[in-house]
Protein backbone atom coordinates (compact mmCIF):
# COMPACT_ATOMS: atom_id res chain seq x y z
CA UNK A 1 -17.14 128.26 -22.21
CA UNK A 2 -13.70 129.53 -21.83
CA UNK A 3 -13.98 130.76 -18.22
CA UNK A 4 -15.85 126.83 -17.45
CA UNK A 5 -12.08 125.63 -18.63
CA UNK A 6 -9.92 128.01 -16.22
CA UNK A 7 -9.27 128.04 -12.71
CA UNK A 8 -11.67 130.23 -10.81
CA UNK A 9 -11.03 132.24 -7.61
CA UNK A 10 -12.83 130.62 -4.69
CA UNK A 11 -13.94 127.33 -6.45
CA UNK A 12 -17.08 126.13 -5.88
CA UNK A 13 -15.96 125.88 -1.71
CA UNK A 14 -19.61 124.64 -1.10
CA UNK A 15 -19.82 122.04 -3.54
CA UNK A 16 -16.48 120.64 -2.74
CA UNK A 17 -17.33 121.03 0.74
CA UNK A 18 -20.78 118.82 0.09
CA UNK A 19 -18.54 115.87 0.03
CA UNK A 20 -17.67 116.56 3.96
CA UNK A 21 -19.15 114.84 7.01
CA UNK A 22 -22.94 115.04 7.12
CA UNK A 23 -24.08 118.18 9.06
CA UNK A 24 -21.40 120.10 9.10
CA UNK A 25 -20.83 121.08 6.10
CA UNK A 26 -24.37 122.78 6.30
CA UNK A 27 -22.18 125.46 8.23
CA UNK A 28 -19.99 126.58 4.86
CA UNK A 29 -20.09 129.73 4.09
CA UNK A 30 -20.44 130.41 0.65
CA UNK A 31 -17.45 131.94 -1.36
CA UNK A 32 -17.36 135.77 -2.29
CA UNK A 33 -19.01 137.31 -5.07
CA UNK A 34 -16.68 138.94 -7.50
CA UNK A 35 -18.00 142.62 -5.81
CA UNK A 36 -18.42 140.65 -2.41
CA UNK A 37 -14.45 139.94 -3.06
CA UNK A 38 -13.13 143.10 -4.59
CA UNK A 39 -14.97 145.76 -1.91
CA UNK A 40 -13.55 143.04 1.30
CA UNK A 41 -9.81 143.67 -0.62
CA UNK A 42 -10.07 147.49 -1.08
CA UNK A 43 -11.95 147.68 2.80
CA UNK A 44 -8.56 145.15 4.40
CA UNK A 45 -5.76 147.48 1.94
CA UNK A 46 -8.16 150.84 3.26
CA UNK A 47 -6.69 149.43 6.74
CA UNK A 48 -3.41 148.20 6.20
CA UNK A 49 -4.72 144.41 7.10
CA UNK A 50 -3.34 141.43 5.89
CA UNK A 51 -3.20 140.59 3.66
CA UNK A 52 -2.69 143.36 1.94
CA UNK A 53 -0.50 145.19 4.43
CA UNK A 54 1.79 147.40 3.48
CA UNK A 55 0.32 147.79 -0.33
CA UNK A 56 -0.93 151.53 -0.67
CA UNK A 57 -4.93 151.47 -1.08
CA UNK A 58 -4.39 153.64 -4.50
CA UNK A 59 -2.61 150.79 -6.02
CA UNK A 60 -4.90 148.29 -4.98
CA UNK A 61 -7.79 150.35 -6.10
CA UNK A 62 -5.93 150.47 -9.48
CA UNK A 63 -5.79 146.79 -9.52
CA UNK A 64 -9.25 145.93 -8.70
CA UNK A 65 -10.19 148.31 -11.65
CA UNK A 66 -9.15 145.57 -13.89
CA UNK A 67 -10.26 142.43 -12.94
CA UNK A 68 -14.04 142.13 -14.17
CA UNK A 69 -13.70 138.01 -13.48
CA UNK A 70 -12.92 135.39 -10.48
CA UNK A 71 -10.33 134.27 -13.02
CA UNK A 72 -7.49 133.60 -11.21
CA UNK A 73 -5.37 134.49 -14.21
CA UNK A 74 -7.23 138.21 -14.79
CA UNK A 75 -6.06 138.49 -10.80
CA UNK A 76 -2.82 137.96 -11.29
CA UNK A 77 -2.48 140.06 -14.39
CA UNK A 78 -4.16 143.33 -12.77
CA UNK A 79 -1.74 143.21 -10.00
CA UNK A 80 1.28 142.36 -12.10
CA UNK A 81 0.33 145.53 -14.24
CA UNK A 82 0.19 147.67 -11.69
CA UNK A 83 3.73 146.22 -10.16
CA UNK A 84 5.26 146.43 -13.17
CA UNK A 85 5.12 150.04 -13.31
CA UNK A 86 6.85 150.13 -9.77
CA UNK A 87 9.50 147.19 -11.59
CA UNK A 88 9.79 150.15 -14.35
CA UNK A 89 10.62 153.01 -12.09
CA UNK A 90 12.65 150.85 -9.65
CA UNK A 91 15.22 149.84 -13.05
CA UNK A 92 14.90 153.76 -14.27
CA UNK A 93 15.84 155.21 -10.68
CA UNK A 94 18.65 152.27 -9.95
CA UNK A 95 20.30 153.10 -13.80
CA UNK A 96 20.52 156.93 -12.49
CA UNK A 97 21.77 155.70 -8.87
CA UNK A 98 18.80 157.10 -6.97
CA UNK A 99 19.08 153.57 -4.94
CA UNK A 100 16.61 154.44 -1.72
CA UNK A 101 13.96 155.38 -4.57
CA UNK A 102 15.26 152.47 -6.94
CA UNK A 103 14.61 150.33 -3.08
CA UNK A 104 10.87 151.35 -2.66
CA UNK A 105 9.89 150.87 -5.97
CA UNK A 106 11.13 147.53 -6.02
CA UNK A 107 9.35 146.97 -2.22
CA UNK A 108 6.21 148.13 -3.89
CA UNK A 109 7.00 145.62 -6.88
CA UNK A 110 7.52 142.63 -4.98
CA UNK A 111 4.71 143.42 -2.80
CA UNK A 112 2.18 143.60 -5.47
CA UNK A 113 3.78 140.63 -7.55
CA UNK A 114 3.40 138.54 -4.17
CA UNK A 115 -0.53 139.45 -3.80
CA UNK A 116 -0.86 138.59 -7.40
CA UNK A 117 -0.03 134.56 -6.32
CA UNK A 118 -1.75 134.84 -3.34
CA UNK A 119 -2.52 132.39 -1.23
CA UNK A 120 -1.03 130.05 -3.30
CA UNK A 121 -0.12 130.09 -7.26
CA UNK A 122 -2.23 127.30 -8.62
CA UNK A 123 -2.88 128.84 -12.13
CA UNK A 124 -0.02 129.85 -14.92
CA UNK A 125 -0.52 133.39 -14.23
CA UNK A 126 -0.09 132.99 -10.23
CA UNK A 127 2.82 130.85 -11.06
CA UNK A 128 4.71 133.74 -13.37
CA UNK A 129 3.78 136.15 -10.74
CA UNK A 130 5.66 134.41 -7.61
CA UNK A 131 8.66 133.71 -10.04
CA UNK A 132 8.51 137.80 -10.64
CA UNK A 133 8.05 138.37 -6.78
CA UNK A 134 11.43 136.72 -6.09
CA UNK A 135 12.82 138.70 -8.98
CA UNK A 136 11.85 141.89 -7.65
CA UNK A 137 12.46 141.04 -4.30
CA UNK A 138 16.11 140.31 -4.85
CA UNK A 139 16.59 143.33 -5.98
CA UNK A 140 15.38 144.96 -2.77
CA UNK A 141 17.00 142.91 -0.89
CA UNK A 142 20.31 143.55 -2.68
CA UNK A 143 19.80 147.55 -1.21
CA UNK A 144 19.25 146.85 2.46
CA UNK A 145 22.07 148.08 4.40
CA UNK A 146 23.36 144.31 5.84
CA UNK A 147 21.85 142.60 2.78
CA UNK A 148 20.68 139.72 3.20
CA UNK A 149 22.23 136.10 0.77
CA UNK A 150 20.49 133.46 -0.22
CA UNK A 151 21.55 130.31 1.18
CA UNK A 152 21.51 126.93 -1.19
CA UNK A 153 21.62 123.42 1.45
CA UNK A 154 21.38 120.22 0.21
CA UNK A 155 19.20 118.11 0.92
CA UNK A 156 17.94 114.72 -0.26
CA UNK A 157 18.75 115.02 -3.45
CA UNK A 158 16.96 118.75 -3.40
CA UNK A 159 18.27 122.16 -1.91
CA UNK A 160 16.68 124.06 0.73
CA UNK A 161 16.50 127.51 0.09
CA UNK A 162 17.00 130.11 2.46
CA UNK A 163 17.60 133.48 3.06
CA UNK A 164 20.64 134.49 5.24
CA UNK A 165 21.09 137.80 6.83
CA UNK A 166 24.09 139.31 9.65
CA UNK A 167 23.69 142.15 11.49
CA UNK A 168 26.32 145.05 9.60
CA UNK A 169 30.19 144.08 11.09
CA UNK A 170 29.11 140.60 11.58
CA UNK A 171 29.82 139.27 8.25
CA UNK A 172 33.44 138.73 9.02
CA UNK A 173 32.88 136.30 11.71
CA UNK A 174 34.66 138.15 14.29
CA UNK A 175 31.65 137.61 16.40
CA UNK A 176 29.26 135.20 16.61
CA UNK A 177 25.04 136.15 16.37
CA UNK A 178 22.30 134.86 17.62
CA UNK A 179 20.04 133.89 15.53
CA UNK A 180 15.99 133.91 14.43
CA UNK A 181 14.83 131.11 12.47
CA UNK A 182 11.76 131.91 11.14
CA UNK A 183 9.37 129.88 8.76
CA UNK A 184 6.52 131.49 6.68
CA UNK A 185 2.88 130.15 7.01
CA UNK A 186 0.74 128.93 4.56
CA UNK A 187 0.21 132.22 2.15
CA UNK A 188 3.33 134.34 3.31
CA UNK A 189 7.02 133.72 1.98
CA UNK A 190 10.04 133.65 3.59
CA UNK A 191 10.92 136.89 1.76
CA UNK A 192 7.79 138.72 4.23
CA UNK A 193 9.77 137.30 7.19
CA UNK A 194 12.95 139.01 5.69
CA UNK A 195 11.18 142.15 4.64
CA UNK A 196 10.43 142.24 9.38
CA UNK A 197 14.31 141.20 9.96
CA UNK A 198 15.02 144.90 10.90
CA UNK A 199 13.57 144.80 14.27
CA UNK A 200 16.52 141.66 14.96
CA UNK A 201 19.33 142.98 13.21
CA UNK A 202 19.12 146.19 14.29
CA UNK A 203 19.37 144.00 17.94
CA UNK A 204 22.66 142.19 16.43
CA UNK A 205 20.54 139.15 15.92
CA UNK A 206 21.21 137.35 12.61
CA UNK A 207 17.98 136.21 10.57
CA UNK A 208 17.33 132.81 8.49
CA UNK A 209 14.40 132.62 7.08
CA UNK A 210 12.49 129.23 4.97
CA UNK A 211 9.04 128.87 3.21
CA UNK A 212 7.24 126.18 4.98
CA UNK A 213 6.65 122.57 3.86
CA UNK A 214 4.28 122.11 0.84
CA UNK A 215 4.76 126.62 -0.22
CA UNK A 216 6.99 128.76 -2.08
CA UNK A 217 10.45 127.17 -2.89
CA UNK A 218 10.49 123.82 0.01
CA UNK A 219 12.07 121.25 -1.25
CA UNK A 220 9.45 119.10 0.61
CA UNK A 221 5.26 118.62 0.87
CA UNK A 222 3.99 119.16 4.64
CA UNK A 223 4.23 115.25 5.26
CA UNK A 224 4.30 114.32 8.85
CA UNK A 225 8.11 114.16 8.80
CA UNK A 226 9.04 117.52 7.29
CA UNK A 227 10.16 118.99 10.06
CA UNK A 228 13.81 117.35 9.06
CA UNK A 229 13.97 119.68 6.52
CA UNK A 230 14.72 122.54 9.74
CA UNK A 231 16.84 119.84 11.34
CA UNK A 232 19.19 119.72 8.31
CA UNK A 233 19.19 123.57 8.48
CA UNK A 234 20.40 123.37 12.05
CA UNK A 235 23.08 121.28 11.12
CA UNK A 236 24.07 124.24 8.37
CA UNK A 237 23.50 126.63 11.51
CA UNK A 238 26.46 124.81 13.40
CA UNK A 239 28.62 124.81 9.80
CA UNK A 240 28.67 129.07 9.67
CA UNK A 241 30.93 130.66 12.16
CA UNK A 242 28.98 134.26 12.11
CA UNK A 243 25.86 132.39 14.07
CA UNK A 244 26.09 131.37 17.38
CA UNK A 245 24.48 128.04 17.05
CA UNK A 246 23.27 127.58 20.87
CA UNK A 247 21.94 130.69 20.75
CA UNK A 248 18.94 129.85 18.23
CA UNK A 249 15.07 130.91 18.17
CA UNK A 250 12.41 129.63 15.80
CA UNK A 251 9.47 131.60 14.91
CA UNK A 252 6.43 129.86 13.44
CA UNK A 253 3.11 131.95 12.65
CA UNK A 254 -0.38 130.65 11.54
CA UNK A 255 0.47 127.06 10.02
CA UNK A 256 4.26 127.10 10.37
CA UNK A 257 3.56 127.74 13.89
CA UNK A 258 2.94 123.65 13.90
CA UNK A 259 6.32 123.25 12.72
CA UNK A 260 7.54 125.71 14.99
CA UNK A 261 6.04 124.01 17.94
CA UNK A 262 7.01 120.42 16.59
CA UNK A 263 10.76 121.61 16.08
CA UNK A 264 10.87 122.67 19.96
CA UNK A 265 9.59 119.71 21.12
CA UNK A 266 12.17 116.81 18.95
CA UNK A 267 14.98 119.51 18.77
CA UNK A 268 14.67 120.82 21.87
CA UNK A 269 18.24 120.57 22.97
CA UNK A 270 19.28 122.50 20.04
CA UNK A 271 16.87 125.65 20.34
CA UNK A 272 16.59 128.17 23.10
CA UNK A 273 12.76 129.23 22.47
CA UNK A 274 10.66 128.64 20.20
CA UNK A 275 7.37 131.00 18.83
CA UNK A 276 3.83 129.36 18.15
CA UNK A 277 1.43 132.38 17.05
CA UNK A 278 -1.95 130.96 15.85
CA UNK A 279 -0.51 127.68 15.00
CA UNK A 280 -2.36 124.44 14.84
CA UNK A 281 -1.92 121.14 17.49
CA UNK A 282 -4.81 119.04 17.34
CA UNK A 283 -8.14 120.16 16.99
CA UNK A 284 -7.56 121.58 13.65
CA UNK A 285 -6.27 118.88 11.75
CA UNK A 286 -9.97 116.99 12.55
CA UNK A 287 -12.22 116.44 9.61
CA UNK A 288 -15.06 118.23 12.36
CA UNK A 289 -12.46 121.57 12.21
CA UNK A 290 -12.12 121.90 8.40
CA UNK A 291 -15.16 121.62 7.15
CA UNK A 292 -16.65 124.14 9.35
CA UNK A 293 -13.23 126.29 9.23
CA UNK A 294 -13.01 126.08 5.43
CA UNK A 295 -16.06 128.51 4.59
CA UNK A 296 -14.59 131.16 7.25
CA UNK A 297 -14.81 134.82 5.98
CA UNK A 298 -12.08 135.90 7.93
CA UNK A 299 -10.19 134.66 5.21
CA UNK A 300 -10.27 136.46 1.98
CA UNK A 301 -10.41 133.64 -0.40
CA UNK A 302 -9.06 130.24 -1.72
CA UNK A 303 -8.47 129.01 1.65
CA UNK A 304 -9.06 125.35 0.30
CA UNK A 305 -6.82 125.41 -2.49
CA UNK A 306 -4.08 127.07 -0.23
CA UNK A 307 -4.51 124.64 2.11
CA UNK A 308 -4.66 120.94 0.12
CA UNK A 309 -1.77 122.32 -1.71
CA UNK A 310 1.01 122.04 1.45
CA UNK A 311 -0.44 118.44 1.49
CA UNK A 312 0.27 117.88 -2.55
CA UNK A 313 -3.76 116.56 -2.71
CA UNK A 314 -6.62 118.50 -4.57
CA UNK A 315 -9.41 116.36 -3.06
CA UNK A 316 -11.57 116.92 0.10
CA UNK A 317 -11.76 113.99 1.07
CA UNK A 318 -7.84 113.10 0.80
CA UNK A 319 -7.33 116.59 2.28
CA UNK A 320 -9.72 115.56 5.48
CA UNK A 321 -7.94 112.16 5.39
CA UNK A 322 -4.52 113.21 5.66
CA UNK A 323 -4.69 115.89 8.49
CA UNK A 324 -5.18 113.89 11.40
CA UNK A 325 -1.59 112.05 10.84
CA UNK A 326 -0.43 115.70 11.25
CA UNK A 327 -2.10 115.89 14.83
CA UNK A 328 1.52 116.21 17.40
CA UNK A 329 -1.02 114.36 20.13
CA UNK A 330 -1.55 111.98 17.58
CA UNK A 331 2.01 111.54 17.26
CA UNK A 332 2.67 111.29 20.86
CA UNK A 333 4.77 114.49 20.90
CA UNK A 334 2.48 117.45 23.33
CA UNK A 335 3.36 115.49 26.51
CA UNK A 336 6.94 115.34 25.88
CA UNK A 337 9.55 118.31 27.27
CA UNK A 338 10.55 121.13 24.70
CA UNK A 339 12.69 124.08 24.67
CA UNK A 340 10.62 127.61 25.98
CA UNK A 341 7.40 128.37 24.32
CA UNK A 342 5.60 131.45 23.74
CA UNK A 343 1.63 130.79 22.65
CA UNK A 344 0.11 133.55 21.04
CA UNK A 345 -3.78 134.10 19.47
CA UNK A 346 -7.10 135.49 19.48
CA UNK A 347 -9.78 133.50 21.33
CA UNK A 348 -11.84 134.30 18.56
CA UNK A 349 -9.56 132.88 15.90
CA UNK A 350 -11.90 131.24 13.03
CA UNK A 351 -8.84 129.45 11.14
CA UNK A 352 -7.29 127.82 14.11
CA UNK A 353 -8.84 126.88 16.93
CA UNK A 354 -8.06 128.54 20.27
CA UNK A 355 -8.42 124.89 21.56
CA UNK A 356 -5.03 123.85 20.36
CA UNK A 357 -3.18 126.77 21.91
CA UNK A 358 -5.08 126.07 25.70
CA UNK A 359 -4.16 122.16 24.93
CA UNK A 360 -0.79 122.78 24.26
CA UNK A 361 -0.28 125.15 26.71
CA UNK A 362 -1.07 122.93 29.55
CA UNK A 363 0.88 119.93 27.93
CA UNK A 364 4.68 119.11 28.38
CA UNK A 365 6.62 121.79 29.78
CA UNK A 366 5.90 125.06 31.29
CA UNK A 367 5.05 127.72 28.58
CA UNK A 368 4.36 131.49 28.22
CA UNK A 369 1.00 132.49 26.09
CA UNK A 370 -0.48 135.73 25.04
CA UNK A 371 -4.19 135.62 23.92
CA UNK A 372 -5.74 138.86 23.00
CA UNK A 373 -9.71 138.22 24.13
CA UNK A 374 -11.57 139.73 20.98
CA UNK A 375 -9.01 138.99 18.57
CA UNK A 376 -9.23 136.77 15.68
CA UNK A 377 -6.65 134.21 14.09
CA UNK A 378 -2.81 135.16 14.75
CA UNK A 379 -4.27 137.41 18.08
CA UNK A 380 -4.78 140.37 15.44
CA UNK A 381 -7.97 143.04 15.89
CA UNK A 382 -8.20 146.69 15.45
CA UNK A 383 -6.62 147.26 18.84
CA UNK A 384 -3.76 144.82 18.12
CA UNK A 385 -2.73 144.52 14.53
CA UNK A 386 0.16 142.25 13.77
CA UNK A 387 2.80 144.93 13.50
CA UNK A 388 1.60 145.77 17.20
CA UNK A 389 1.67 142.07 18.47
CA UNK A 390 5.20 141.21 16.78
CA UNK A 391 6.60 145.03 17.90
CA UNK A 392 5.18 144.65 21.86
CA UNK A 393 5.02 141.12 21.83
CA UNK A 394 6.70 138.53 19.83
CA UNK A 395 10.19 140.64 19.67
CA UNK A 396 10.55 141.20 22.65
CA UNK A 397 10.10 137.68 24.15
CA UNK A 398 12.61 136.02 21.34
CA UNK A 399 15.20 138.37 22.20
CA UNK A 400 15.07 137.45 26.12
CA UNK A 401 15.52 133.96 25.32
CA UNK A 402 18.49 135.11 23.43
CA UNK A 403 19.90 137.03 26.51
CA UNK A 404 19.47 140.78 25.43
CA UNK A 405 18.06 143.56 26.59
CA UNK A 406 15.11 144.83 24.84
């Protein structure tokens, strides 16, 4: 009875899903078992793939000792155990000024604390465990040689919270950065996007990163309009005399490539590029998309939950309602100019459709696109993992746009 009164890990996706448009939803998979579930993590962290990159497979066998339940409460406790102890050592080793070991523990600790809400927090236990990611990850971030500050800009009534960071001797102002504007996706934070900086500052390119619309701390849902929340960051860009405001690149991957892609097009005379890795257009904001999308394996679970939550619904049918206002053909936009575009994904991408990247790229202005041929959503397969694609790929395209040499 107790576990019928608690939320669940992969609820009930086919008999939500029944409620969806006739014959498709005869394609939903079902959800994982609880083994089904726990032997997919161990397999993805047993290959550093997301999303468990960077978490060491010992740890997350550790974890997966302890959760006997879907409960998405048991979840978050077994990894919050397990980061705790890294939390533990991280305070012990910064107390006796050991501060790269006191750094790695608390890496370790936010990753593990950030799992424990993944995708999205939507039970009490999820919801302490992203409130102890940020905890933990302010504390690594206070170690990083240029460390990054967290940036507070109003905004109807709300803040918009960011995370700042200069390349070291920059700080002063003396000269101005480029910058990277990146936005997280639907299950990542701004603080992964922070945690990747190095491969920009290191290039004297400044870094400001935001959770997207409807995650983490956005002071907005992901209405159709939300993209102003980026234009009244851009306005802040001009404000801080260490960025180099015409010199700016936005970086969208997986859902906040939408916003990435929308923010070229309607702000195009204020960015010089703009990133759109595996992010949606058209195609997959149709009721026919989701509800065979929904049940895909290639996501590990609570994809539905994740999802209706940037929206602020909990109901299929609002959910399948709602998306096609998000459609940028539907809002007359993929026809219009924008500032330079890269494209990137897999053609056999199962969470977006390759469709939308092939209808945007052959929309509006001219655009660059990378699309790996057997690789799945974001462009990533064994042959091209994301550090691979953002190291050979992604990096090296924003900083051309920003006039540097690789």
């Amino acid at each position: 009875m107790l576990m019928a009164r608690r939320a669940v890990l992969a609820t009930a996706a086919a008999a939500v899903l029944a409620l969806s448009h006739g014959a498709a939803s005869a394609q939903i998979a079902q959800p994982r078992t609880l083994e089904e579930l726990k032997a997919e993590t161990q397999a993805r962290a047993d290959r550093n793939a997301y999303p468990l990159t960077g978490l060491k497979a010992d740890d997350v066998h550790k974890a997966l000792a302890g959760i006997n339940s879907l409960d998405r409460d048991e979840w978050a406790k077994a990894w919050g155990d397990v980061a705790l102890t890294y939390m533990q050592q991280a305070r012990a080793a910064e107390a006796g000024r050991k501060i790269k070991e006191a750094q790695e523990d608390y890496l370790m600790a936010w990753r593990l604390y950030s799992f424990a809400r993944w995708p999205t927090p939507n039970s009490p236990g999820k919801q302490k465990a992203y409130e102890l990611s940020l905890d933990a990850f302010g504390h690594y971030a206070s170690h990083l040689d240029s460390a990054p500050q967290v940036v507070r800009i109003p905004f109807e009534g709300k803040e918009i919270v960011g995370w700042l960071r200069l390349p070291k001797g920059m700080q002063s102002g003396a000269v101005a950065a480029p910058l990277v504007l990146t936005i997280s996706a639907l299950d990542s934070r701004k603080e992964d996007n922070v945690e990747r900086s190095e491969a920009f500052i290191r290039r004297g390119v400044a870094t400001l990163s935001f959770d997207m619309p409807g995650t983490g701390q956005a002071p907005v849902k992901g209405d159709v309009d939300s993209e102003k929340m980026f234009s009244r960051a851009l306005d802040y860009v001009a404000t801080r005399p260490e960025i180099d405001a015409k010199r700016v690149v936005v970086q969208g991957g997986s859902w906040s490539g939408y916003w990435a892609a929308k923010l070229a097009i309607v702000e195009r005379d204020r960015l010089k590029a703009a990133v759109v890795q595996g992010g949606p257009i058209h195609n997959y904001f149709q009721p026919e998309w989701q509800s065979k999308a929904l049940g895909t394996r290639e996501y590990l679970f609570d994809l539905f939950p994740a999802r209706a939550s940037v929206y602020g619904v909990t109901s299929l049918e609002d959910f399948l309602a709602f998306g096609p206002k998000m459609s940028l053909k539907a809002q007359g936009l993929i026809d219009r100019p924008s500032a330079p575009m890269l494209l990137v994904n897999g053609n056999r991408d199962t969470q977006v459709p390759i469709a939308d990247l092939d209808l945007m790229l052959h929309s509006g202005s001219p655009k660059d696109a990378w699309v790996n041929p057997d690789g799945g959503h974001m462009g990533r397969s064994t042959e091209w993992p994301d550090g691979k694609i953002f190291a050979k790929i992604v990096a090296p395209w924003m900083v051309r746009q920003l006039g540097l040499g690789e």
